[in-house]
PDB file of N, CA and C in Angstrom:
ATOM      1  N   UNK A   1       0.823  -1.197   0.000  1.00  0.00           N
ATOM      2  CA  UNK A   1       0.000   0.000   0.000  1.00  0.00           C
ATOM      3  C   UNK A   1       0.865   1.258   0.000  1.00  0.00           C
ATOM      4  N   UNK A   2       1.629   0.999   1.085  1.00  0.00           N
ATOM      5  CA  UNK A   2       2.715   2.687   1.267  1.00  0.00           C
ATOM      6  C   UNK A   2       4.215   2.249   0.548  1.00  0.00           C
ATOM      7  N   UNK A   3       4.490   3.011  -0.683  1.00  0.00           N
ATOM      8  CA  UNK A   3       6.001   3.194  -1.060  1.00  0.00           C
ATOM      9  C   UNK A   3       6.919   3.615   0.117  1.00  0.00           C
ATOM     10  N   UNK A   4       6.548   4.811  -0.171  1.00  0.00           N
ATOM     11  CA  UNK A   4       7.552   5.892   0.880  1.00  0.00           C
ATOM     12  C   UNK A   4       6.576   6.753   1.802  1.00  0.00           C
ATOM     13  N   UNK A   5       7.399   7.252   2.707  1.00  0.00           N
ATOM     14  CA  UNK A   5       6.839   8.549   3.415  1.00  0.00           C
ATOM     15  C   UNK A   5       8.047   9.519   3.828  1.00  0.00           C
ATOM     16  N   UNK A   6       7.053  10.407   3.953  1.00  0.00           N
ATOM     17  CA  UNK A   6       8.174  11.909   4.447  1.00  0.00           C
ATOM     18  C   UNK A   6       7.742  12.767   5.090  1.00  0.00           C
ATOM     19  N   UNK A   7       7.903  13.558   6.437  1.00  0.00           N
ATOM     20  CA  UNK A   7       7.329  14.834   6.698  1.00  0.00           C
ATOM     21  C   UNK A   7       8.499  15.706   7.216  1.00  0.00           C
ATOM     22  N   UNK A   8       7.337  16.967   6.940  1.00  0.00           N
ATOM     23  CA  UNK A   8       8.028  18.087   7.083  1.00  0.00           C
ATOM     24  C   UNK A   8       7.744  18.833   8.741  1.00  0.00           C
ATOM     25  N   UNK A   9       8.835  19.165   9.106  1.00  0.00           N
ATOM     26  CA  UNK A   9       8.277  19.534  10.648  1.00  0.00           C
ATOM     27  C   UNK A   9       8.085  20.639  10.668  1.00  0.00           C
ATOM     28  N   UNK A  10       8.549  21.807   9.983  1.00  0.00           N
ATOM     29  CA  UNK A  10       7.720  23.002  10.336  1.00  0.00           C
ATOM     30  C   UNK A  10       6.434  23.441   9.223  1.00  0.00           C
ATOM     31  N   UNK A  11       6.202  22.423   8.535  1.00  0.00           N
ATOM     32  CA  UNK A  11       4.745  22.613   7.914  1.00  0.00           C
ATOM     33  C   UNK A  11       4.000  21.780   8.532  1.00  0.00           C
ATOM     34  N   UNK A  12       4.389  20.369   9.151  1.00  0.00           N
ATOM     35  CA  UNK A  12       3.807  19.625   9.689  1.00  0.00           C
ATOM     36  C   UNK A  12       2.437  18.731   8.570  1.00  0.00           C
ATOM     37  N   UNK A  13       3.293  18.426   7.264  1.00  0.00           N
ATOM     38  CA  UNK A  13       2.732  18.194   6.380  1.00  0.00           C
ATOM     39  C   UNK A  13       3.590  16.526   6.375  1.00  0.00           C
ATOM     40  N   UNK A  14       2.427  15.735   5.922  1.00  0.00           N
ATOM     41  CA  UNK A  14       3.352  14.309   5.738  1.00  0.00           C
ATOM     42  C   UNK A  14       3.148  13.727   4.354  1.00  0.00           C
ATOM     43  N   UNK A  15       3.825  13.310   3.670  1.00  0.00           N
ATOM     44  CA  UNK A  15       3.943  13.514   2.315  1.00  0.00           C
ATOM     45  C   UNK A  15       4.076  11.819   2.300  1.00  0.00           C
ATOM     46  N   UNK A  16       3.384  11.011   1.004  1.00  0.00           N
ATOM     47  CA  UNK A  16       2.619   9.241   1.476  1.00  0.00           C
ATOM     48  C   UNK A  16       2.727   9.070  -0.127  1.00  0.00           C
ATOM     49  N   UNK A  17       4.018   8.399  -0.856  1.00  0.00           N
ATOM     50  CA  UNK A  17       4.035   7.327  -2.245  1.00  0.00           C
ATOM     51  C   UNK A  17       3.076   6.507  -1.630  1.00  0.00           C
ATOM     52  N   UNK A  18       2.104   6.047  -2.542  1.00  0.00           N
ATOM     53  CA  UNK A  18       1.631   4.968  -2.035  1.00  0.00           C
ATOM     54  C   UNK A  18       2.503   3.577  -3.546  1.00  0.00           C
ATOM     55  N   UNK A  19       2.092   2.697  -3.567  1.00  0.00           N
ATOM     56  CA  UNK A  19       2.298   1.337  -4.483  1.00  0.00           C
ATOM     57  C   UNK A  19       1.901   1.588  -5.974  1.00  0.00           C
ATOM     58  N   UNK A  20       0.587   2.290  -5.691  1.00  0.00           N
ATOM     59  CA  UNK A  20       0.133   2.893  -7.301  1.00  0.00           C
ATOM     60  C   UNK A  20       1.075   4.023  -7.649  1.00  0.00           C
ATOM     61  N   UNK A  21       2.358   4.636  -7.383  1.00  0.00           N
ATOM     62  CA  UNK A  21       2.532   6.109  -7.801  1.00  0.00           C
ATOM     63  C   UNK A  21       1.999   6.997  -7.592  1.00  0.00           C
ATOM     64  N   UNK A  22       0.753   7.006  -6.721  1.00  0.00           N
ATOM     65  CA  UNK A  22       0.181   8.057  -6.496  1.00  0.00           C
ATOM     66  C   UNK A  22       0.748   8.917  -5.390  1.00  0.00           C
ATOM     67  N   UNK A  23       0.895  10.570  -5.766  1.00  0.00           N
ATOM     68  CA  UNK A  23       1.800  10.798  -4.228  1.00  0.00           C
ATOM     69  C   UNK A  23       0.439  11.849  -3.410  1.00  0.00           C
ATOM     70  N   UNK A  24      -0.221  11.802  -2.057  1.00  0.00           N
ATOM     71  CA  UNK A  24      -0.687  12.329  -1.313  1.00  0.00           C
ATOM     72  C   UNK A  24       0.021  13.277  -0.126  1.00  0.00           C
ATOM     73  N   UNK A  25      -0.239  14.106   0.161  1.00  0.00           N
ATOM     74  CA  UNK A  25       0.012  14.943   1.192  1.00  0.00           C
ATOM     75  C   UNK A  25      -1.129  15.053   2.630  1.00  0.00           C
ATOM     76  N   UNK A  26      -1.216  14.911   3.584  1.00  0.00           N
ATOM     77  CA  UNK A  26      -2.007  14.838   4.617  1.00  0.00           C
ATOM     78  C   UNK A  26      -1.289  16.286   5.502  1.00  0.00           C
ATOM     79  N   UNK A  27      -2.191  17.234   5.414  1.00  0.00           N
ATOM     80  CA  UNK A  27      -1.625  18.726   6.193  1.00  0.00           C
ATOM     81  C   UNK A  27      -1.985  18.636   7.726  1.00  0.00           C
ATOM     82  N   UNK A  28      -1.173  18.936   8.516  1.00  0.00           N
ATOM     83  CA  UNK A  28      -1.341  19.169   9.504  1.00  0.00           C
ATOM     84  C   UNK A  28      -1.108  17.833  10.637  1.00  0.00           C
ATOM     85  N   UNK A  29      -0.317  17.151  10.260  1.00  0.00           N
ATOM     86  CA  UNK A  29      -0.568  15.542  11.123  1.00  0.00           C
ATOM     87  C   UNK A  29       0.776  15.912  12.040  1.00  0.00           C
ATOM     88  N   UNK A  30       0.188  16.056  13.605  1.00  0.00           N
ATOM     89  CA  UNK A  30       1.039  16.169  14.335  1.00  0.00           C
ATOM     90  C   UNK A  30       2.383  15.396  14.560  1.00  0.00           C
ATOM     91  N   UNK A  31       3.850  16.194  14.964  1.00  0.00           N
ATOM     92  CA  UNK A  31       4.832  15.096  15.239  1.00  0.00           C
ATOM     93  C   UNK A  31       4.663  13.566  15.365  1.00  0.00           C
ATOM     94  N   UNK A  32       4.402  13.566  16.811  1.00  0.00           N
ATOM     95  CA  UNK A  32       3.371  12.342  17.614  1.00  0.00           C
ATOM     96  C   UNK A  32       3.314  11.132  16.343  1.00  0.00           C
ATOM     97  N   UNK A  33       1.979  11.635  15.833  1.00  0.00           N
ATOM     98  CA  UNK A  33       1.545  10.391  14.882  1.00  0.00           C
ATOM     99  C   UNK A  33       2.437  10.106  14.244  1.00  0.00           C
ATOM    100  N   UNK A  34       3.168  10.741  13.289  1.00  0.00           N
ATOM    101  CA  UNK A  34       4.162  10.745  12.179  1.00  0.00           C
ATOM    102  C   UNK A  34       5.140   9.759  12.868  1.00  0.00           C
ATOM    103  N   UNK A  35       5.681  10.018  14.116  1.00  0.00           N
ATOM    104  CA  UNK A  35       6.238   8.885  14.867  1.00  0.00           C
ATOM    105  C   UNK A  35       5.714   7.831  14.848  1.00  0.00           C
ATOM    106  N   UNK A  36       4.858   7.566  15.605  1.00  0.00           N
ATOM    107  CA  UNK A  36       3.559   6.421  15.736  1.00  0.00           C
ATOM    108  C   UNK A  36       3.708   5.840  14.720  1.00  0.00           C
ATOM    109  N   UNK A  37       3.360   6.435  13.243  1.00  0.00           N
ATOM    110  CA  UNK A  37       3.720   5.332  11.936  1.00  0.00           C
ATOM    111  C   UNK A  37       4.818   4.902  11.693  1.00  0.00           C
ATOM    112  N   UNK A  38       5.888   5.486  11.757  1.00  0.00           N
ATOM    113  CA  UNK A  38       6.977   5.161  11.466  1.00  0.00           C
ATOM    114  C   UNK A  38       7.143   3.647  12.655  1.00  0.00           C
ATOM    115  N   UNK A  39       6.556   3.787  13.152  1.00  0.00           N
ATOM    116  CA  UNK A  39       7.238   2.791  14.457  1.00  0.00           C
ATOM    117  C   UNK A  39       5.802   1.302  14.613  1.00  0.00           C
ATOM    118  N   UNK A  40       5.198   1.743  13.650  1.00  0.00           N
ATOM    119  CA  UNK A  40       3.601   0.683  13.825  1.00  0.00           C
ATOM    120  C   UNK A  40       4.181  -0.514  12.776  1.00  0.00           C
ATOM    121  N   UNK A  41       3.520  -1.587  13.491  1.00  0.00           N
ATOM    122  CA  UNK A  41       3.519  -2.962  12.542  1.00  0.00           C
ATOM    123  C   UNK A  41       3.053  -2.890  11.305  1.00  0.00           C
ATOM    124  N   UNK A  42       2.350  -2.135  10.943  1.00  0.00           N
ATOM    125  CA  UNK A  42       1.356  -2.603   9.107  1.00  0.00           C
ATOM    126  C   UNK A  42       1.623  -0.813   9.189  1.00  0.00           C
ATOM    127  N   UNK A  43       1.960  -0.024   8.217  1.00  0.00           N
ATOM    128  CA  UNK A  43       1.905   1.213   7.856  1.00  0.00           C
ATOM    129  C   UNK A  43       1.037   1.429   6.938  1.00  0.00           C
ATOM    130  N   UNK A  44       0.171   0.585   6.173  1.00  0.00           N
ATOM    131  CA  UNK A  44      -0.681   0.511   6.001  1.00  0.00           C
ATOM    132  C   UNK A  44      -2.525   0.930   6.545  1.00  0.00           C
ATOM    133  N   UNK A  45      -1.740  -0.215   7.728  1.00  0.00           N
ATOM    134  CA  UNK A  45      -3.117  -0.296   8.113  1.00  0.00           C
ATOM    135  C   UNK A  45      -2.998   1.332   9.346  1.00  0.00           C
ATOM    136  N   UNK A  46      -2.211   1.747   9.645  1.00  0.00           N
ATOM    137  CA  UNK A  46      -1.921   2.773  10.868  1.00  0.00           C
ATOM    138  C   UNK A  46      -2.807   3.654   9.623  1.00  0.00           C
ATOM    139  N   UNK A  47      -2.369   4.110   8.206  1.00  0.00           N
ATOM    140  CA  UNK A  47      -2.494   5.106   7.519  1.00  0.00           C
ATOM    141  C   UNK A  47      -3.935   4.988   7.307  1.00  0.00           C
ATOM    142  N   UNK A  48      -4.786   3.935   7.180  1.00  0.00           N
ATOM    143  CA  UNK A  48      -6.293   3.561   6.830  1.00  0.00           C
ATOM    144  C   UNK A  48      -7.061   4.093   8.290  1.00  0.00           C
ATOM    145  N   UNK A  49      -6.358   3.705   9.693  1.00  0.00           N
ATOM    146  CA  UNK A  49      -6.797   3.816  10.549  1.00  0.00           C
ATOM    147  C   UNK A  49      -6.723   5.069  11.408  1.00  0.00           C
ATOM    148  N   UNK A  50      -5.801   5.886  11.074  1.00  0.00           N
ATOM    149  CA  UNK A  50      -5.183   7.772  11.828  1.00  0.00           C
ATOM    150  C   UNK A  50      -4.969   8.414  10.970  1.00  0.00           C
ATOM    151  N   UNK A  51      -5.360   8.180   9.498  1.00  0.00           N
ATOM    152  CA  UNK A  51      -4.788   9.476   8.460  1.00  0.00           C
ATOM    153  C   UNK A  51      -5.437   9.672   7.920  1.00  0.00           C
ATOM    154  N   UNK A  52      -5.484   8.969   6.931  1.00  0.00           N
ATOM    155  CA  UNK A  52      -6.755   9.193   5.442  1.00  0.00           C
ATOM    156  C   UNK A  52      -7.767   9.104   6.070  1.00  0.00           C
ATOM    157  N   UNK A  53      -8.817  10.420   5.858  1.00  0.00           N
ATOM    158  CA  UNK A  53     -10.248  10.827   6.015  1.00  0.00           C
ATOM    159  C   UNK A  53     -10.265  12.038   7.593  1.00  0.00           C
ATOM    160  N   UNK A  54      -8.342  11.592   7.803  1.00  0.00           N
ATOM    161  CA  UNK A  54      -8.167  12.294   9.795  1.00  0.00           C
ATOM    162  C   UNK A  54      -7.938  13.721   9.215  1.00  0.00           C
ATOM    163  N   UNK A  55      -7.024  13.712   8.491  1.00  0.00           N
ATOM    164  CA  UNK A  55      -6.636  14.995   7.786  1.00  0.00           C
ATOM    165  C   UNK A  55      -6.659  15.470   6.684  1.00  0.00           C
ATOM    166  N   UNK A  56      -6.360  16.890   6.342  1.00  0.00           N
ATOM    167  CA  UNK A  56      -7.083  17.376   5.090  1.00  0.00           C
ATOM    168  C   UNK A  56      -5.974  16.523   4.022  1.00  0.00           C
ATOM    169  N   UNK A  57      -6.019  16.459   2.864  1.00  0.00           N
ATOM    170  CA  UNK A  57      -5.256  15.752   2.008  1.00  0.00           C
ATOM    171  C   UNK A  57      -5.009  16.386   0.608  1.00  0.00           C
ATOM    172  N   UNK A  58      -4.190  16.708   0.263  1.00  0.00           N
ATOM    173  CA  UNK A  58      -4.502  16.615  -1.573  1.00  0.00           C
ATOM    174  C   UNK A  58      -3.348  15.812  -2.113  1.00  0.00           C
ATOM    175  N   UNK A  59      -4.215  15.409  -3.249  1.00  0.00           N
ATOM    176  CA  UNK A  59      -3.314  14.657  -4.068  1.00  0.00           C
ATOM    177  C   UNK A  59      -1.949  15.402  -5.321  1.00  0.00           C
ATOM    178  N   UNK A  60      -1.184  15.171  -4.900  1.00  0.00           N
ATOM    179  CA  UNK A  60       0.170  15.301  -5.384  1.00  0.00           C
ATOM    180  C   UNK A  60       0.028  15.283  -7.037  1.00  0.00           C
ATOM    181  N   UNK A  61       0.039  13.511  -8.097  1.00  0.00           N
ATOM    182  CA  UNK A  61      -0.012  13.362  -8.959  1.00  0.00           C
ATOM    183  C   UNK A  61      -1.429  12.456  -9.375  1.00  0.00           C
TER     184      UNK A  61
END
């Protein structure tokens, strides 16, 4: 599901390749979580379950 990830700490923007090439941005996702994923068993399933639909999003490509 997730290629890559990346965030930015003073936009506090987290930036999500997913498997399709598609690249998403999720604005505003506190430090905290961004940790939390990085450190969760399925990054997948963390991103289905605290991100997508949690925060605002636009799509990249």
């Amino acid at each position: 599901m997730v290629y890559a990830v990346g965030y930015d700490e003073d936009t506090k923007d987290l930036e999500v390749v997913f498997n399709t090439g598609k690249i998403w941005v999720y604005k505003d996702v506190p430090p905290d979580v961004y940790k939390k994923l990085l450190n969760s068993n399925s990054v997948g399933s963390f991103m289905l379950n605290n991100i997508i639909d949690c925060y605002s999003e636009d799509r990249i490509n």
